[in-house]
Every structure is written in structure tokens, then in C-alpha cells.
Protein backbone atom coordinates (compact mmCIF):
# COMPACT_ATOMS: atom_id res chain seq x y z
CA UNK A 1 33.48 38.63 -137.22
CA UNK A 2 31.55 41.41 -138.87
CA UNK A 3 28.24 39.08 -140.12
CA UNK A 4 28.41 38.09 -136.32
CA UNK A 5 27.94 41.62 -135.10
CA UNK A 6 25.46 42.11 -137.65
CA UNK A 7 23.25 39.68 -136.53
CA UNK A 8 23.65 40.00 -132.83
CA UNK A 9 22.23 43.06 -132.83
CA UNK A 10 18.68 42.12 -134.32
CA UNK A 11 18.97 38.75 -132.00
CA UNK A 12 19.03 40.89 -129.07
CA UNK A 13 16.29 42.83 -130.38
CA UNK A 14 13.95 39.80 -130.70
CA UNK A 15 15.43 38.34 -127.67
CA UNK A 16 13.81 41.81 -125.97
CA UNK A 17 10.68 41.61 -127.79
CA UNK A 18 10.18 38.04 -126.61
CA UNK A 19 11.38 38.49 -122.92
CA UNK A 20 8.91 41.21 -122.73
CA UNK A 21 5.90 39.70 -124.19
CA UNK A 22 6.40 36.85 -121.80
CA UNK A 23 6.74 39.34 -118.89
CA UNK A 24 2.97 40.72 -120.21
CA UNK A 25 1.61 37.48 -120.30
CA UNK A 26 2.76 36.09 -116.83
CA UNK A 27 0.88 39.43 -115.38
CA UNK A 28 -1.39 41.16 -117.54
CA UNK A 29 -2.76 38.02 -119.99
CA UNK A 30 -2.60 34.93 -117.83
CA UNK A 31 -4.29 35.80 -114.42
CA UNK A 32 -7.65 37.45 -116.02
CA UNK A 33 -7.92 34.63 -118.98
CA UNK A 34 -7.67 32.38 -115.97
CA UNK A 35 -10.34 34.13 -114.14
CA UNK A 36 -12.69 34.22 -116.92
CA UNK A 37 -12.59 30.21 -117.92
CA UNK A 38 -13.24 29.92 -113.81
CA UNK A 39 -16.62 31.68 -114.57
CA UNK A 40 -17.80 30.00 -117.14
CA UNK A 41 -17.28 26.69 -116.02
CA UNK A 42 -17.13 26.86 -112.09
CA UNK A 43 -16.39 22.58 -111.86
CA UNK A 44 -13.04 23.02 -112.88
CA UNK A 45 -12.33 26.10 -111.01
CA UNK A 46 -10.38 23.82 -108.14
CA UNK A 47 -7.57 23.32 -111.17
CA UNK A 48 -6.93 27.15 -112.04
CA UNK A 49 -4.31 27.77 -109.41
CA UNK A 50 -2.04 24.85 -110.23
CA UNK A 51 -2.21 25.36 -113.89
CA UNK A 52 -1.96 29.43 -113.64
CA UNK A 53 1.37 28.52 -111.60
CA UNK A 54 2.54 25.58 -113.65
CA UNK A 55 1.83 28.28 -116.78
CA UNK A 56 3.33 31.06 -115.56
CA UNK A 57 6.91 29.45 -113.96
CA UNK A 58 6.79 27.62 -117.48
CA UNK A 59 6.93 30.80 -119.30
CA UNK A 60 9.84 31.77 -116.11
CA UNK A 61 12.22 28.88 -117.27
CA UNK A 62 11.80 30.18 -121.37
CA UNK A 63 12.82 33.82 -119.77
CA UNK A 64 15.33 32.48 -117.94
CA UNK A 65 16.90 30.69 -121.84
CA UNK A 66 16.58 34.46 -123.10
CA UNK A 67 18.69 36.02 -120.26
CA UNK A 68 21.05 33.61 -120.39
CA UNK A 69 21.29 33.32 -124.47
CA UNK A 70 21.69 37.52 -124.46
CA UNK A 71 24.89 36.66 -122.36
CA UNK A 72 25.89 34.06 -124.55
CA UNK A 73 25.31 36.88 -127.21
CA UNK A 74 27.52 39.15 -125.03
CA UNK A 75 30.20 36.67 -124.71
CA UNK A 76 30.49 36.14 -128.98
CA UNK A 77 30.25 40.09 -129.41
CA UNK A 78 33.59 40.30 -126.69
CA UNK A 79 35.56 37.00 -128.60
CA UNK A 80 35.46 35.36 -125.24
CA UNK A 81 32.96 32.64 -125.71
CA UNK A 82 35.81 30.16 -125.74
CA UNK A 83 35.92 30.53 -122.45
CA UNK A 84 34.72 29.10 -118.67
CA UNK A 85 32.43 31.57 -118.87
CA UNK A 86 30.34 30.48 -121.05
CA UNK A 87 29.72 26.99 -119.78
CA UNK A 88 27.92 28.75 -116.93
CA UNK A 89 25.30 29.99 -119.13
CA UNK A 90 24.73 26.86 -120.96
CA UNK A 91 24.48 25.11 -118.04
CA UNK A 92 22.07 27.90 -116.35
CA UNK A 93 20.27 26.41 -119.89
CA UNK A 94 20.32 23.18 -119.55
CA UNK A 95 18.94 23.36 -116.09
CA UNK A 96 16.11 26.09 -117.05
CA UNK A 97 14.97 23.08 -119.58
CA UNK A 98 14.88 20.91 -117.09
CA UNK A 99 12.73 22.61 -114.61
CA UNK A 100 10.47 23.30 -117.60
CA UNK A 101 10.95 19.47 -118.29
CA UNK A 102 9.84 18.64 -114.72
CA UNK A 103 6.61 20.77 -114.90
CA UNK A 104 6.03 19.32 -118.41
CA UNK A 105 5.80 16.21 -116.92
CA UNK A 106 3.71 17.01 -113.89
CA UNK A 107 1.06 18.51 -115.83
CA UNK A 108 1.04 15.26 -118.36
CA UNK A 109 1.15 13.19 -115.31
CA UNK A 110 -1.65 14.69 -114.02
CA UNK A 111 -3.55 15.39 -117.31
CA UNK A 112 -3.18 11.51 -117.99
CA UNK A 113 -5.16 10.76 -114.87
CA UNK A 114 -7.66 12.95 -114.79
CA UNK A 115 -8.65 13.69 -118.16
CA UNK A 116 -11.20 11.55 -120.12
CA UNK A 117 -10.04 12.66 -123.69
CA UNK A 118 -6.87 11.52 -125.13
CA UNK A 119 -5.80 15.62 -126.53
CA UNK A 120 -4.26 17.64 -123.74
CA UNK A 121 -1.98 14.33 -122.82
CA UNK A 122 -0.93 13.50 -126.30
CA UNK A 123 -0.18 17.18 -127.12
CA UNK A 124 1.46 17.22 -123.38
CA UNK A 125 3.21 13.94 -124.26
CA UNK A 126 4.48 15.86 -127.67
CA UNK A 127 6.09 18.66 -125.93
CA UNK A 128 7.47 16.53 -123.17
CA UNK A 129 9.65 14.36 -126.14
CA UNK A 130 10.67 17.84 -128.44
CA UNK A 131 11.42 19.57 -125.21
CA UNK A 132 14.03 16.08 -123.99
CA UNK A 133 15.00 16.30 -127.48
CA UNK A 134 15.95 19.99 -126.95
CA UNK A 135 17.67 19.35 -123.46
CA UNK A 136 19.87 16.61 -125.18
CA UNK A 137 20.79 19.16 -128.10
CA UNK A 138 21.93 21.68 -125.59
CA UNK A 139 23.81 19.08 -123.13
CA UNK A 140 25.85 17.95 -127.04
CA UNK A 141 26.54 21.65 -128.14
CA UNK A 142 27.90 22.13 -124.01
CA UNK A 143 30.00 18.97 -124.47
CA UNK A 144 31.43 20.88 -128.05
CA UNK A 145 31.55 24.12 -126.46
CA UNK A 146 33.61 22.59 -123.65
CA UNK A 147 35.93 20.76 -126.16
CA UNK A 148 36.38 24.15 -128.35
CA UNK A 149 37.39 26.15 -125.11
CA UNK A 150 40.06 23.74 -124.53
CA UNK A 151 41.48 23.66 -127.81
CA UNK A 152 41.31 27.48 -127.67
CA UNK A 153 43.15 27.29 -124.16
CA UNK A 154 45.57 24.84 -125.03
CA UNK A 155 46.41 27.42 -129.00
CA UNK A 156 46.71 29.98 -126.73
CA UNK A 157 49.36 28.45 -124.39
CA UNK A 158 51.49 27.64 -127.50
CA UNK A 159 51.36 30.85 -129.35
């Protein structure tokens, strides 16, 4: 129990770092580096909005992993993450990868239409399998972390 406190205070220091360098880039990094590749090429200015957006609630679903991984964090500090409890932060996981999994998919769909070079949709297409492969992971580890809380729950009830 002590290595675990050991490293969950560094985790939640990275987790901070993280959450707030995606914060800066939603508002102060995104918007003008959007603005500026409007300028120079003013044909695909129609695009910037959707992808600023798409960007930007991307980066949303990663903060929304770090929020709910600092509880999980939380939850292993207390001893309680055999518990109910928990589940509800996986799951708040699971479904923050799948929004991002949904947008992923958008902007390959519409990448794959549009664009004449094969790049942006193969590197799209990339992301869109590690990020299923991710969403599966998590769903496995919920369906252990659901099988551990009820073997804690049932050790419990006989000691």
C-alpha cells in the first residue's frame, strides 16, 4: 500500500500538468493557429469551424479520462476502489472514448471524401483502430474491476 501512495502522488501531478495544458490549448493555442492557416490559404477557410470544434471537444473527451482517472486515483488512495463506485468512473471512461471515437470517425469520414491524398485518412484511419483498441481495453479491465468488487463484497460478507 505504501509504493501505491508513492506513486499516486506524482500521477496526480502529471495528471494536472496534462489537464492544464489541454485547457491552454482548447483557448489560447487552437483558436489563433486556426486563424492563421485561414489566412494563408483562404479556400479552405469554410472547414476551420468544424475542425476547430471537432479539435477542441476531442481534446474535452481526453480531459474528461483525466478527471475521471484522478478519482479513480482517489478511490485506490481511500482502499475503496473495490467498490460501486468505481464502475461509475470507468464507465464515465468508456463513454468519454466513445464520443472521442464518434468524432474520430466523423472527421475520417469526411477526410475520406474530400481529400485527394491518401495521409490525413490513413493517419485518421490509425487513430480510429488504436483508439477501438483502447475502448475494448477499458470495457475488459471494467468487466475485471466488476468481478474483483464482487469477490471483495462477497470476503467481506464472510469475514
Amino acid at each position: 500500500m505504501l509504493t501505491t501512495r508513492r506513486v499516486v502522488g506524482p500521477l496526480r501531478i502529471l495528471l494536472a500538468l496534462a489537464f492544464a495544458a489541454l485547457l491552454v490549448a482548447q483557448v489560447a493555442v487552437l483558436p489563433p493557429l486556426w486563424a492563421e492557416m485561414a489566412q494563408e490559404s483562404p479556400n479552405s477557410q469554410f472547414w476551420r469551424w468544424g475542425t476547430l470544434v471537432g479539435t477542441i471537444l476531442g481534446l474535452a473527451c481526453v480531459q474528461v479520462v483525466i478527471v475521471c482517472t484522478w478519482q479513480l486515483l482517489t478511490l485506490v488512495r481511500d482502499d475503496r476502489i473495490f467498490s460501486d463506485a468505481s464502475l461509475v468512473w470507468v464507465n464515465a471512461i468508456v463513454g468519454a472514448i466513445g464520443a472521442a471515437e464518434l468524432l474520430l470517425l466523423g472527421c475520417f469520414a469526411w477526410s475520406a471524401l474530400t481529400w485527394e491524398h491518401p495521409g490525413l485518412p490513413v493517419a485518421l484511419l490509425v487513430m480510429l483502430v488504436a483508439g477501438a483498441a483502447l475502448g475494448l481495453l477499458v470495457v475488459v479491465l471494467r468487466a475485471l474491476l466488476r468481478q474483483a468488487t464482487t469477490l471483495r463484497a462477497d470476503l467481506d460478507g464472510v469475514i
